[in-house]
C-alpha atoms as a PDB file:
ATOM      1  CA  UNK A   1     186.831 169.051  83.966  1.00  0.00           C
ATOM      2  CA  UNK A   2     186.771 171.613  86.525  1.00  0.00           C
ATOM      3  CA  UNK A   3     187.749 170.061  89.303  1.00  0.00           C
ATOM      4  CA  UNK A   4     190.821 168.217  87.269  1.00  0.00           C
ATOM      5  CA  UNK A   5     191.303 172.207  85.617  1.00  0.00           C
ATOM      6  CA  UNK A   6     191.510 173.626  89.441  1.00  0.00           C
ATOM      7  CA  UNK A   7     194.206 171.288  90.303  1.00  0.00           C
ATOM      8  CA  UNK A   8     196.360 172.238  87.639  1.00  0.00           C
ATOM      9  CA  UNK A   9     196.833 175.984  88.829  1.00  0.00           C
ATOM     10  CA  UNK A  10     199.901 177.650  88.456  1.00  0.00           C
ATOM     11  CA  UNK A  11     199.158 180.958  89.620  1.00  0.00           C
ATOM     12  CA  UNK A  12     196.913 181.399  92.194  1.00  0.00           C
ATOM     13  CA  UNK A  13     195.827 184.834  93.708  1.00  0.00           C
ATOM     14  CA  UNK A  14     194.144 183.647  97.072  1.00  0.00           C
ATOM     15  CA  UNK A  15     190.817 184.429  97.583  1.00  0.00           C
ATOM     16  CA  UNK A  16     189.255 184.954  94.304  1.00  0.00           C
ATOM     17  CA  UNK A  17     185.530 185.368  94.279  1.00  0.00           C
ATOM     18  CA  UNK A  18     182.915 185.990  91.621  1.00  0.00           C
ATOM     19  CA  UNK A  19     181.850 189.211  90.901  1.00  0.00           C
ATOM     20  CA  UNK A  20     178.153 189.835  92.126  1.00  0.00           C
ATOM     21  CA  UNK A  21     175.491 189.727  89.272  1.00  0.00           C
ATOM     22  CA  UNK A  22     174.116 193.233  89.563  1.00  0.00           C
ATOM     23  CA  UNK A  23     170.933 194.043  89.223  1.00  0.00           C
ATOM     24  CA  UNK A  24     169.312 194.340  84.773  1.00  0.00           C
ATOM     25  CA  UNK A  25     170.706 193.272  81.670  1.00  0.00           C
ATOM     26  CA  UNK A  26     174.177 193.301  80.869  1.00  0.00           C
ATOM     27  CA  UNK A  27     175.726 194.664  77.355  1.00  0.00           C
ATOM     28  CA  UNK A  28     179.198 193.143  75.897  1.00  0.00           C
ATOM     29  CA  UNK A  29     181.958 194.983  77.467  1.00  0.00           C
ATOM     30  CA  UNK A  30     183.567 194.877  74.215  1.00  0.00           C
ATOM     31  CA  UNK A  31     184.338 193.019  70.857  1.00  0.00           C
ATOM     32  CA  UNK A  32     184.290 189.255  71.427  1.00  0.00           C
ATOM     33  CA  UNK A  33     186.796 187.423  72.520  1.00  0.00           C
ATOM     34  CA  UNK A  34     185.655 183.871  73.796  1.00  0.00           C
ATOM     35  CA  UNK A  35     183.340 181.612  72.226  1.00  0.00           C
ATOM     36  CA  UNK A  36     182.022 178.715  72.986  1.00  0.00           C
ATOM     37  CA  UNK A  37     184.235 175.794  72.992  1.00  0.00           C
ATOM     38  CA  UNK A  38     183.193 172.953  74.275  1.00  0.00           C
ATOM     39  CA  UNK A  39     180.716 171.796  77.220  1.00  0.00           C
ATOM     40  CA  UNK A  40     180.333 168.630  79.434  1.00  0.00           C
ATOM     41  CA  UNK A  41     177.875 166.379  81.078  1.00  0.00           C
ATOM     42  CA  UNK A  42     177.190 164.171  84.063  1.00  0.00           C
ATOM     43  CA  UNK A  43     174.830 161.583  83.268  1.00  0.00           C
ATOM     44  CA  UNK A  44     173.184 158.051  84.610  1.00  0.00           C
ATOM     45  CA  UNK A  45     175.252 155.351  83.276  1.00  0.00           C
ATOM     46  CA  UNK A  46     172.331 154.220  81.613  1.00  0.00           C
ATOM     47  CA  UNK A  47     172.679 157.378  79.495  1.00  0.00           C
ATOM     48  CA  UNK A  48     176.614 157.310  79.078  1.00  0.00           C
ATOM     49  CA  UNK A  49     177.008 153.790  78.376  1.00  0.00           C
ATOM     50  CA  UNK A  50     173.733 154.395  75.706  1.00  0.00           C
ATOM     51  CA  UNK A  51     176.100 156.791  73.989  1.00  0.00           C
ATOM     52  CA  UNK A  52     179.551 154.905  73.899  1.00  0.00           C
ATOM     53  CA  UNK A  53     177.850 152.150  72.165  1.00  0.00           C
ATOM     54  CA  UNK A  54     175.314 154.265  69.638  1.00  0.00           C
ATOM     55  CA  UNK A  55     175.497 152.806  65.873  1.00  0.00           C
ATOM     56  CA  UNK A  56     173.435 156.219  64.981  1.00  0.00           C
ATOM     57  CA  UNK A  57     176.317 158.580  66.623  1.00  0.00           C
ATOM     58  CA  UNK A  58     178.861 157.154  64.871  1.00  0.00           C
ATOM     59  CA  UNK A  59     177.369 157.987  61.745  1.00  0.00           C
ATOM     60  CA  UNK A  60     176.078 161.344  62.961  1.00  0.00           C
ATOM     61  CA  UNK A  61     178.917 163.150  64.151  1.00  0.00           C
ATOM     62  CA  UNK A  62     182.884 162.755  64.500  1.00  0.00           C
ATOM     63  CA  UNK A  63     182.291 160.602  67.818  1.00  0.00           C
ATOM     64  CA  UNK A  64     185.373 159.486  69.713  1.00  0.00           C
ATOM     65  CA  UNK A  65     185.622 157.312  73.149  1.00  0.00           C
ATOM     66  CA  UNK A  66     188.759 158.854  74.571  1.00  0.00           C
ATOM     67  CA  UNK A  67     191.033 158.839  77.624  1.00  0.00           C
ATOM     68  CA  UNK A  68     193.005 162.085  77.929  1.00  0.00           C
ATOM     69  CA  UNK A  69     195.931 162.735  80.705  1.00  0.00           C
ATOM     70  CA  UNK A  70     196.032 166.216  81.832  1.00  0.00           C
ATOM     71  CA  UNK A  71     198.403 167.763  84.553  1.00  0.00           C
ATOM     72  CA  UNK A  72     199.643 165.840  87.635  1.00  0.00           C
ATOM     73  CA  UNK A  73     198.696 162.646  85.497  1.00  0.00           C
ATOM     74  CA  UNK A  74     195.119 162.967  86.570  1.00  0.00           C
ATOM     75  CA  UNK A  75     192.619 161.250  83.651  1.00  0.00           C
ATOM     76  CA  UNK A  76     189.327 161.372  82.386  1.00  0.00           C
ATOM     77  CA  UNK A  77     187.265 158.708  79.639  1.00  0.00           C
ATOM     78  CA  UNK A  78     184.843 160.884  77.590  1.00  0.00           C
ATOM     79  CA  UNK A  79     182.508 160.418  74.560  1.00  0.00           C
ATOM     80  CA  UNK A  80     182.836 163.129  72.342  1.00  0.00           C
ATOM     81  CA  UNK A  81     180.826 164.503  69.502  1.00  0.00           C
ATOM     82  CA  UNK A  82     183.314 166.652  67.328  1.00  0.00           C
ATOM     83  CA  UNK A  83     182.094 169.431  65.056  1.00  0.00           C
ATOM     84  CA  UNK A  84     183.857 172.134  62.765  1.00  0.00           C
ATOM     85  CA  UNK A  85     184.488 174.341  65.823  1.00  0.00           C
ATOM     86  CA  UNK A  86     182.681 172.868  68.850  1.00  0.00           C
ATOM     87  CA  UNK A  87     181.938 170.015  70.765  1.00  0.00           C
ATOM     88  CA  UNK A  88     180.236 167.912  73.339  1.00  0.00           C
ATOM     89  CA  UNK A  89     182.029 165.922  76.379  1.00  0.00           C
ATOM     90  CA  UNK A  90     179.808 163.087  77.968  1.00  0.00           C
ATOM     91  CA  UNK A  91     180.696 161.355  81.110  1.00  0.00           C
ATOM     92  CA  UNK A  92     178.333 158.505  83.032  1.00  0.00           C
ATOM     93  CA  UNK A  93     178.450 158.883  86.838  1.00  0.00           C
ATOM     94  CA  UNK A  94     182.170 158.534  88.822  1.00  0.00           C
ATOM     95  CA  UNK A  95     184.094 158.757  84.874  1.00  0.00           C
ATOM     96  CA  UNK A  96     185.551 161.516  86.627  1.00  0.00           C
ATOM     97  CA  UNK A  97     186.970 162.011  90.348  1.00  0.00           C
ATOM     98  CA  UNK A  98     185.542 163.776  93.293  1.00  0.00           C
ATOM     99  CA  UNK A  99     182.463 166.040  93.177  1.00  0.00           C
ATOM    100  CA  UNK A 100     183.301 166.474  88.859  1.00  0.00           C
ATOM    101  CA  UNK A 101     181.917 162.960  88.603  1.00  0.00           C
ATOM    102  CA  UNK A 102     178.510 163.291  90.215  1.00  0.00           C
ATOM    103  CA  UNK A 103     175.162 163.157  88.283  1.00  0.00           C
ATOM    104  CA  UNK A 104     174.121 166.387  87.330  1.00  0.00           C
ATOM    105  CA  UNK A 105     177.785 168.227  87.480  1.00  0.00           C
ATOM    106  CA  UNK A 106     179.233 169.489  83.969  1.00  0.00           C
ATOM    107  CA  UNK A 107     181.554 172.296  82.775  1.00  0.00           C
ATOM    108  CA  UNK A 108     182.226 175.181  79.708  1.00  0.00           C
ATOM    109  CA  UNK A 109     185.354 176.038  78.214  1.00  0.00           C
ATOM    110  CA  UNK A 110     184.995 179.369  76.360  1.00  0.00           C
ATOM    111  CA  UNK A 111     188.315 179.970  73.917  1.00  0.00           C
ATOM    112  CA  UNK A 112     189.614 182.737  72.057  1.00  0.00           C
ATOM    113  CA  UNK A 113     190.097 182.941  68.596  1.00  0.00           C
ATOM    114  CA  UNK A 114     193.231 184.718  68.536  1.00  0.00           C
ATOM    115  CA  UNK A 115     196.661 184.697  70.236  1.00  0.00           C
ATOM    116  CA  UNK A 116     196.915 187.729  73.425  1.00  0.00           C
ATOM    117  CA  UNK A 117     193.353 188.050  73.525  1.00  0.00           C
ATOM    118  CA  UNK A 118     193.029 185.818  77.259  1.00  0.00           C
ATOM    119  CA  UNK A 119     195.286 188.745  78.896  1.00  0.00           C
ATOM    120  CA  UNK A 120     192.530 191.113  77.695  1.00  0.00           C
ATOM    121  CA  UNK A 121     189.805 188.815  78.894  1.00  0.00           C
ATOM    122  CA  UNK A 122     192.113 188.741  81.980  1.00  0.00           C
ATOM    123  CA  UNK A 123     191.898 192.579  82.803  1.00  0.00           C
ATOM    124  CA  UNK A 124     187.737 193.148  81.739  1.00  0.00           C
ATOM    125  CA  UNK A 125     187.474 190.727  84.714  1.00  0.00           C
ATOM    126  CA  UNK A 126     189.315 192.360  87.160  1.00  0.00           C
ATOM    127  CA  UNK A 127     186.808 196.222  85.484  1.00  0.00           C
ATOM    128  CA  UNK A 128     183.968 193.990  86.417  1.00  0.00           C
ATOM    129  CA  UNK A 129     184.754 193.240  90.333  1.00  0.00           C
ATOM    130  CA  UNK A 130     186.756 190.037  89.952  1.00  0.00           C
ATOM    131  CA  UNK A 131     189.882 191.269  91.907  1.00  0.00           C
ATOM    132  CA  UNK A 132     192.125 188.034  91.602  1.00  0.00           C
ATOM    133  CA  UNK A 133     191.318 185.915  88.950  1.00  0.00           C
ATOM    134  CA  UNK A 134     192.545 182.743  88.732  1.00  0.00           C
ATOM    135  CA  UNK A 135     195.080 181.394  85.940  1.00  0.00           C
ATOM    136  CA  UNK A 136     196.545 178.105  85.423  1.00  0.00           C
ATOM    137  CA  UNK A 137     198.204 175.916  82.380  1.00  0.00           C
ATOM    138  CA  UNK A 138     197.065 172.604  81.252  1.00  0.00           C
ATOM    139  CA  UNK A 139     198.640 170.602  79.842  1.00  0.00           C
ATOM    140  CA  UNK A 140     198.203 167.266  77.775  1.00  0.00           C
ATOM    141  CA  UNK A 141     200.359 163.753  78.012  1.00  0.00           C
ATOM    142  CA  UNK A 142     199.634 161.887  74.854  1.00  0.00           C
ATOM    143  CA  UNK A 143     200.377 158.463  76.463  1.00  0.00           C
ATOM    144  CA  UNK A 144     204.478 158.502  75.996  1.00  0.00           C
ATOM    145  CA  UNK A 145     204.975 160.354  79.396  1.00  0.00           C
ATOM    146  CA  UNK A 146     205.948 163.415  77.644  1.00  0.00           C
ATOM    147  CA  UNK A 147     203.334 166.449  78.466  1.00  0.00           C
ATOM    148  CA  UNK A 148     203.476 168.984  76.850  1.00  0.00           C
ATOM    149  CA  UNK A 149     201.484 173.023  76.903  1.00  0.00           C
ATOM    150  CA  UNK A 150     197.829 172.601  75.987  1.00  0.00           C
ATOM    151  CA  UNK A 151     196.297 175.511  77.146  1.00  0.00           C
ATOM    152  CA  UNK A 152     196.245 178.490  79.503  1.00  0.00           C
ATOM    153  CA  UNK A 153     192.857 179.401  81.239  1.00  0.00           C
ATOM    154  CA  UNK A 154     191.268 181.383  83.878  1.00  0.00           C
ATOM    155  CA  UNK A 155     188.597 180.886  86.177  1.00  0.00           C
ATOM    156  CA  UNK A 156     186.791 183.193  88.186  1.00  0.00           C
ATOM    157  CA  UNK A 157     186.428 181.230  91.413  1.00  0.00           C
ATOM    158  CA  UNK A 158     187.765 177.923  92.676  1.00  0.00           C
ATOM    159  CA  UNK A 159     184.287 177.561  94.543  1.00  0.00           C
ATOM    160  CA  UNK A 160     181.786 175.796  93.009  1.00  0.00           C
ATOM    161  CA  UNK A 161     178.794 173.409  93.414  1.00  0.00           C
ATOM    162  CA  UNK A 162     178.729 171.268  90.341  1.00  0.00           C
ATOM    163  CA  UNK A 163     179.191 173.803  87.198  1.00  0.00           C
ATOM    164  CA  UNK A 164     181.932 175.708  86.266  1.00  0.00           C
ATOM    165  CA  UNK A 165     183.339 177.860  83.318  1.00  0.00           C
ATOM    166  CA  UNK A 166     186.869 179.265  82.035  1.00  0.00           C
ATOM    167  CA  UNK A 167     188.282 180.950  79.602  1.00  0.00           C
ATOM    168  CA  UNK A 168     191.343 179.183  77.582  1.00  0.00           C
ATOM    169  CA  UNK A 169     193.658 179.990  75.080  1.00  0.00           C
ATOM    170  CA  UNK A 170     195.351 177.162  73.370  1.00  0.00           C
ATOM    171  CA  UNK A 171     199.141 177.081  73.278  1.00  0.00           C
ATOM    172  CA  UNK A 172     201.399 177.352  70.089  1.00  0.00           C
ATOM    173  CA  UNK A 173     203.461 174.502  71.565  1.00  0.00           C
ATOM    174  CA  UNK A 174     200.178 172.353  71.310  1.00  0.00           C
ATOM    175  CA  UNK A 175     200.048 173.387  67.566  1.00  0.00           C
ATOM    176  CA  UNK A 176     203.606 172.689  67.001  1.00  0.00           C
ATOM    177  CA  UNK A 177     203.183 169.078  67.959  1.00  0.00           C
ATOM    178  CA  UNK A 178     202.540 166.636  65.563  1.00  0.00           C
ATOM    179  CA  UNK A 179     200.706 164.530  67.889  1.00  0.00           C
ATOM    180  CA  UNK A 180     197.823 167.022  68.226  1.00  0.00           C
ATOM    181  CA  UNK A 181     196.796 166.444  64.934  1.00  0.00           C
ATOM    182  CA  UNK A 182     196.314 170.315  64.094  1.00  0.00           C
ATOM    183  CA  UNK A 183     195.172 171.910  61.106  1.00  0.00           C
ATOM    184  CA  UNK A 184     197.918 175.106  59.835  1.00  0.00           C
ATOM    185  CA  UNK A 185     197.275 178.493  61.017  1.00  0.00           C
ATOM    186  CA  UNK A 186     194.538 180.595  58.598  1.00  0.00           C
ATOM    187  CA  UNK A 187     196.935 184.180  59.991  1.00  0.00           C
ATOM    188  CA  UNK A 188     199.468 184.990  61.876  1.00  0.00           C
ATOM    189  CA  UNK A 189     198.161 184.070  65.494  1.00  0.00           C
ATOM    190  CA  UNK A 190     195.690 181.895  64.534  1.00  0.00           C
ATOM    191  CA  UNK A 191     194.994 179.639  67.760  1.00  0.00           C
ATOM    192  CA  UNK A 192     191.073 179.066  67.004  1.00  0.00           C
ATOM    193  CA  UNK A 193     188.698 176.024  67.420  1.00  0.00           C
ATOM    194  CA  UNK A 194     188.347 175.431  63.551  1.00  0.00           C
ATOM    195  CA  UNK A 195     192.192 174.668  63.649  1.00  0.00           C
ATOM    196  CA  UNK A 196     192.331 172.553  67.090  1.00  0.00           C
ATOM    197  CA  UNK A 197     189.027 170.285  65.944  1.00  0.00           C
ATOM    198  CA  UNK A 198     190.064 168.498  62.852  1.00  0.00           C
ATOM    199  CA  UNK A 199     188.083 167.984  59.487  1.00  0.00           C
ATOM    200  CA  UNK A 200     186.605 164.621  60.641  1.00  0.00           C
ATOM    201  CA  UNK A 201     183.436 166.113  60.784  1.00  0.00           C
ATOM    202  CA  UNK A 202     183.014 166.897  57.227  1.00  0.00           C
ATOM    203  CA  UNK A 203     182.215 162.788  56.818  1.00  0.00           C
ATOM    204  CA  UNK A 204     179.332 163.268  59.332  1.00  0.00           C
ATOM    205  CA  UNK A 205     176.162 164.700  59.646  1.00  0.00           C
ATOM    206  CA  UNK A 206     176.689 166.892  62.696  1.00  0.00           C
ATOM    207  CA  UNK A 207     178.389 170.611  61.911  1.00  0.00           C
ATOM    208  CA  UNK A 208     178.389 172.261  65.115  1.00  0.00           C
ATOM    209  CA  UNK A 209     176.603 173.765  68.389  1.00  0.00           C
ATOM    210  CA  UNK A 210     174.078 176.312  67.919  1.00  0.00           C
ATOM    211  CA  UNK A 211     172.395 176.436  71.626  1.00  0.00           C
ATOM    212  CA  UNK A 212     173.370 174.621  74.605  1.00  0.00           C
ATOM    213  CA  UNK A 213     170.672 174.655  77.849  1.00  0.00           C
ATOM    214  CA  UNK A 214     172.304 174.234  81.202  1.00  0.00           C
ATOM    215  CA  UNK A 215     171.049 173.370  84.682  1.00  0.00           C
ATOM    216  CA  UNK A 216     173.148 175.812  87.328  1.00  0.00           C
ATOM    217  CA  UNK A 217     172.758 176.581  90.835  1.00  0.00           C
ATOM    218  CA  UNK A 218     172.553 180.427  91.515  1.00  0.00           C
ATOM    219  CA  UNK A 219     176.216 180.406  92.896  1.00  0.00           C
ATOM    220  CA  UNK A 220     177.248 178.854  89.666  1.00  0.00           C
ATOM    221  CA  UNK A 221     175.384 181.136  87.649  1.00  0.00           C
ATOM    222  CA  UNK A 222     176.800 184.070  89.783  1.00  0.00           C
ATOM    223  CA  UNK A 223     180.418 182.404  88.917  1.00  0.00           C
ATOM    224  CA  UNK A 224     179.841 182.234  85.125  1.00  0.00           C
ATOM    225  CA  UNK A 225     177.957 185.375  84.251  1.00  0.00           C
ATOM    226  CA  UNK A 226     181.043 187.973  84.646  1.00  0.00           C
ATOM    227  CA  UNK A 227     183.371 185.553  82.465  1.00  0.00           C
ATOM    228  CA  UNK A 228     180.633 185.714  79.508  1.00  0.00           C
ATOM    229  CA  UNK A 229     180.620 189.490  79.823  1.00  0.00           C
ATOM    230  CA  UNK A 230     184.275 189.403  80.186  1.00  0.00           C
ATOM    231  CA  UNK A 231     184.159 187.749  76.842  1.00  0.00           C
ATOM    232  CA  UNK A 232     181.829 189.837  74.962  1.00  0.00           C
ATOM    233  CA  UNK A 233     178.704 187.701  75.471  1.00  0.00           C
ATOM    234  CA  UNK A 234     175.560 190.029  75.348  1.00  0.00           C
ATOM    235  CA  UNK A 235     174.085 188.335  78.778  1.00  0.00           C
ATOM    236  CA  UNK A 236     169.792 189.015  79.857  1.00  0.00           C
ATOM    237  CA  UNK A 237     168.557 187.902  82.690  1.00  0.00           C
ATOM    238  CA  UNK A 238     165.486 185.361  82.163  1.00  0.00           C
ATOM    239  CA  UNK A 239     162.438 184.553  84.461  1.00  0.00           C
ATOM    240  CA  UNK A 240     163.399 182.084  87.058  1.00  0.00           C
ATOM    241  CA  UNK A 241     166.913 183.612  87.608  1.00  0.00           C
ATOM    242  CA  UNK A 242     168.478 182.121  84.972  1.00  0.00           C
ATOM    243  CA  UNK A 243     170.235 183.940  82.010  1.00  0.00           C
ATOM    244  CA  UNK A 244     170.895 183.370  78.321  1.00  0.00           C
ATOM    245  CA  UNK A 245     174.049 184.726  76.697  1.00  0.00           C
ATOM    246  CA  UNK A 246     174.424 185.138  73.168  1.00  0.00           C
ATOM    247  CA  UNK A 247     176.998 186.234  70.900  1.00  0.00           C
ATOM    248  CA  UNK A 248     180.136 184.393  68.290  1.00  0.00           C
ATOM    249  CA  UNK A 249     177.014 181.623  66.982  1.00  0.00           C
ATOM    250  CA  UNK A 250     176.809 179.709  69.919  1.00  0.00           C
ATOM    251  CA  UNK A 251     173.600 180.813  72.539  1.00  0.00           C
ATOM    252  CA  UNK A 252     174.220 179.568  75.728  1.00  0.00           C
ATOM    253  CA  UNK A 253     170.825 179.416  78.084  1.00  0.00           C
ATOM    254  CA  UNK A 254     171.652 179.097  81.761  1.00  0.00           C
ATOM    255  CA  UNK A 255     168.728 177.939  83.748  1.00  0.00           C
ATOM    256  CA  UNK A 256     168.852 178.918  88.049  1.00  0.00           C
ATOM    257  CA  UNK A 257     167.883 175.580  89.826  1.00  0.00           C
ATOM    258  CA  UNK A 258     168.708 173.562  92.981  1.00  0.00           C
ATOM    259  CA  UNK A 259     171.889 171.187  92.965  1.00  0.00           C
ATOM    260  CA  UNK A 260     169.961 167.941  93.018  1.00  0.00           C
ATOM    261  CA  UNK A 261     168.247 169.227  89.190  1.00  0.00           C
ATOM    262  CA  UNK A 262     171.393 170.591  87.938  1.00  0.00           C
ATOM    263  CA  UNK A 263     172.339 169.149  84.521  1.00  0.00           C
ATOM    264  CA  UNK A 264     172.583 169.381  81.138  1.00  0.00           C
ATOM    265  CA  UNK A 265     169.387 169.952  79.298  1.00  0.00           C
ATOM    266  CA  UNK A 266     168.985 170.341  75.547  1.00  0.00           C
ATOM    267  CA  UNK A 267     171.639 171.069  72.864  1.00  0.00           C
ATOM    268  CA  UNK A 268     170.725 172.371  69.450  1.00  0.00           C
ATOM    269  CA  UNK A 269     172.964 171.123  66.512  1.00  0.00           C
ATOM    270  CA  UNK A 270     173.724 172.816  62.871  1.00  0.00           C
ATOM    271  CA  UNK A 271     173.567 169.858  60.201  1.00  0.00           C
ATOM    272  CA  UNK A 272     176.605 169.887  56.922  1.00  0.00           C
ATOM    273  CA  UNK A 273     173.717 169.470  54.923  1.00  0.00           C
ATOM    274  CA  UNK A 274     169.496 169.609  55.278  1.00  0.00           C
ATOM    275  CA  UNK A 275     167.954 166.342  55.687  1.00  0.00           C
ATOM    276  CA  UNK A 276     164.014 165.761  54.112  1.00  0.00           C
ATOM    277  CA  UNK A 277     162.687 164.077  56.925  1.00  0.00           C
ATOM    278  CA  UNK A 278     162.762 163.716  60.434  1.00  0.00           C
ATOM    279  CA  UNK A 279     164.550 161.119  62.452  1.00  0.00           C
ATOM    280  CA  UNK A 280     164.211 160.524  66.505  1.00  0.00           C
ATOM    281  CA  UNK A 281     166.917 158.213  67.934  1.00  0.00           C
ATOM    282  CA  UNK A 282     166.288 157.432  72.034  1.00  0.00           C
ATOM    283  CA  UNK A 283     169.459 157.294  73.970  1.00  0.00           C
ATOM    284  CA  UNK A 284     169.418 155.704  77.340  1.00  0.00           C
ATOM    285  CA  UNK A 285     167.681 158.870  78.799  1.00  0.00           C
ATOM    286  CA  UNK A 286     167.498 161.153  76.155  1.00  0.00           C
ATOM    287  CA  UNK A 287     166.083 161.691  72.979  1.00  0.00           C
ATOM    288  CA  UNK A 288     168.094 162.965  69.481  1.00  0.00           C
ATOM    289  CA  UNK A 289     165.635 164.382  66.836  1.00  0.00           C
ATOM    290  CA  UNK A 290     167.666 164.843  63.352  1.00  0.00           C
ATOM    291  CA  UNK A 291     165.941 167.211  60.778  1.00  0.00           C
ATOM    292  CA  UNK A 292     164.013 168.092  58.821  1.00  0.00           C
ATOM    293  CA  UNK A 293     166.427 170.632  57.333  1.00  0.00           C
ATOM    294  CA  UNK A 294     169.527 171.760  59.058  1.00  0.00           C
ATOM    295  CA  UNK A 295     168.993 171.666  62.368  1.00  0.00           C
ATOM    296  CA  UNK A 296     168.733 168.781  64.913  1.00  0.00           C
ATOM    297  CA  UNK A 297     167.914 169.015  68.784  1.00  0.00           C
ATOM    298  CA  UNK A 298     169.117 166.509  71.450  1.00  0.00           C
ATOM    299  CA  UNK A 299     167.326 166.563  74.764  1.00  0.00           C
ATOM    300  CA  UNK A 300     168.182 164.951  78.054  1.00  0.00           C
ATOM    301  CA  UNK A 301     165.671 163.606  80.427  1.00  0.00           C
ATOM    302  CA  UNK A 302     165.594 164.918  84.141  1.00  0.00           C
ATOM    303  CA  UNK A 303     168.073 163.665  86.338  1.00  0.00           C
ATOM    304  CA  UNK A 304     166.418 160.143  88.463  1.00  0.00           C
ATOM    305  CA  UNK A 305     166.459 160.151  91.947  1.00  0.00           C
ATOM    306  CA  UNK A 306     169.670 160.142  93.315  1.00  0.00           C
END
């Protein structure tokens, strides 16, 4: 969560601010370094509670109900759908504290793939007008009062109206444990999704996340945009304000609307294996359509009145 990630700062350069979005297209500023990770959602408890208790998700992805402890002890109750390298984080309204638990909020952690590569992430910020970013650690209490390092991240701004996104680079002290339940490293500073997210997925139909559609104020937006550069993202503007970002298998579509129609959208899924025909599950307020082929698209109703 954002919020619950901004609490957990350990060094703080006051004042940070995102860079301004200038004006055209922006090119990579070099080879990639963060790729998508993982995203999350704010949704009617209609929706959320739809989820937790889906028959068809359990047999479509790696799906786990979940309460993790993060630093300071705070906690949050997800339902996630786990793939070979990404996933999905769904909350129902006031699962999570403060202005992170409103309909309509959500975050994006983008990770790198490789061990150092956060402190160059760190510095193409700081080229593209982001004077202080902002770093912290998480870290991740398994339920014996014991936490230990999860992750290091940076954000580009601690102000926010409901989205935000940081870079993160998992920990080798995380990998080390047992308890994470870690796959070996493929080389020698290996910290990538494929080994965080285990091989549960492999007895599911879900693979991964091929396009994710978000709902964003502009001031979000603005926040975001320079830390998808900063990554190597190849980011366009699109008509409406919005962007879409592309780049490591995962395009990310950004849409420019008013805080009350914030949300997430529409997520397209890669499938393990084609299916012949086409299946349509409704969840609470959303609608899962599996096939035909590889490819399945889930799509989330507007947000109701609030």
């Amino acid at each position: 969560m954002f919020m619950v990630l901004a609490v957990a700062l350990t060094a703080l350069a006051g004042g940070a601010t995102s860079a301004a979005w200038a004006e055209g297209d922006g090119s990579p500023t070099g080879r990639q370094l963060l790729y998508y990770n993982h995203a999350y959602g704010v949704f009617d408890r209609e929706t959320a509670d739809a989820v937790e208790h889906s028959a068809y998700l359990r047999d479509f992805a790696n799906f786990q109900v979940r309460t993790t402890t993060g630093t300071g002890g705070e906690t949050w109750t997800g339902r996630y759908l786990m793939g070979r390298e990404t996933y999905l984080e769904l909350f129902g309204v006031g699962d999570v504290p403060g202005q992170d638990g409103v309909l309509g909020a959500g975050g994006m952690g983008l990770s790198v793939e490789r061990a150092g590569d956060l402190a160059t992430v760190t510095r193409r910020l700081r080229d593209q007008g982001v004077p202080s970013p902002i770093a912290f650690r998480q870290t991740r209490d398994f339920g014996d009062g014991v936490p230990i390092p999860w992750f290091d991240a940076v954000l580009t701004t601690e102000q926010y109206d409901g989205f935000g996104a940081w870079g993160m680079e998992y920990r080798p002290e995380y990998f080390a444990d047992p308890r994470g339940n870690t796959e070996p490293a493929a080389f020698p500073g290996d910290i990538g999704r494929e080994r965080y997210l285990s091989d549960g997925y492999r007895d599911h139909l879900m693979r991964d996340v091929t396009s994710i559609r978000l709902a964003v104020t502009a001031r979000d937006l603005a926040g975001t945009v320079p830390l998808l550069r900063a990554g190597g993202f190849t980011v366009r503007r699109t008509p409406g304000g919005g962007a879409v970002a592309q780049g490591g298998g995962t395009t990310i579509h950004l849409d420019a609307v008013a805080r009350e129609n914030a949300g997430m959208r529409q997520v397209e899924l890669s499938l393990n294996h084609p299916v012949a025909h086409r299946h349509v599950e409704r969840i609470g307020r959303s609608t899962l359509a599996v096939g035909p082929g590889t490819r399945a698209v889930w799509t989330f109703d507007a947000a109701p009145a609030r």
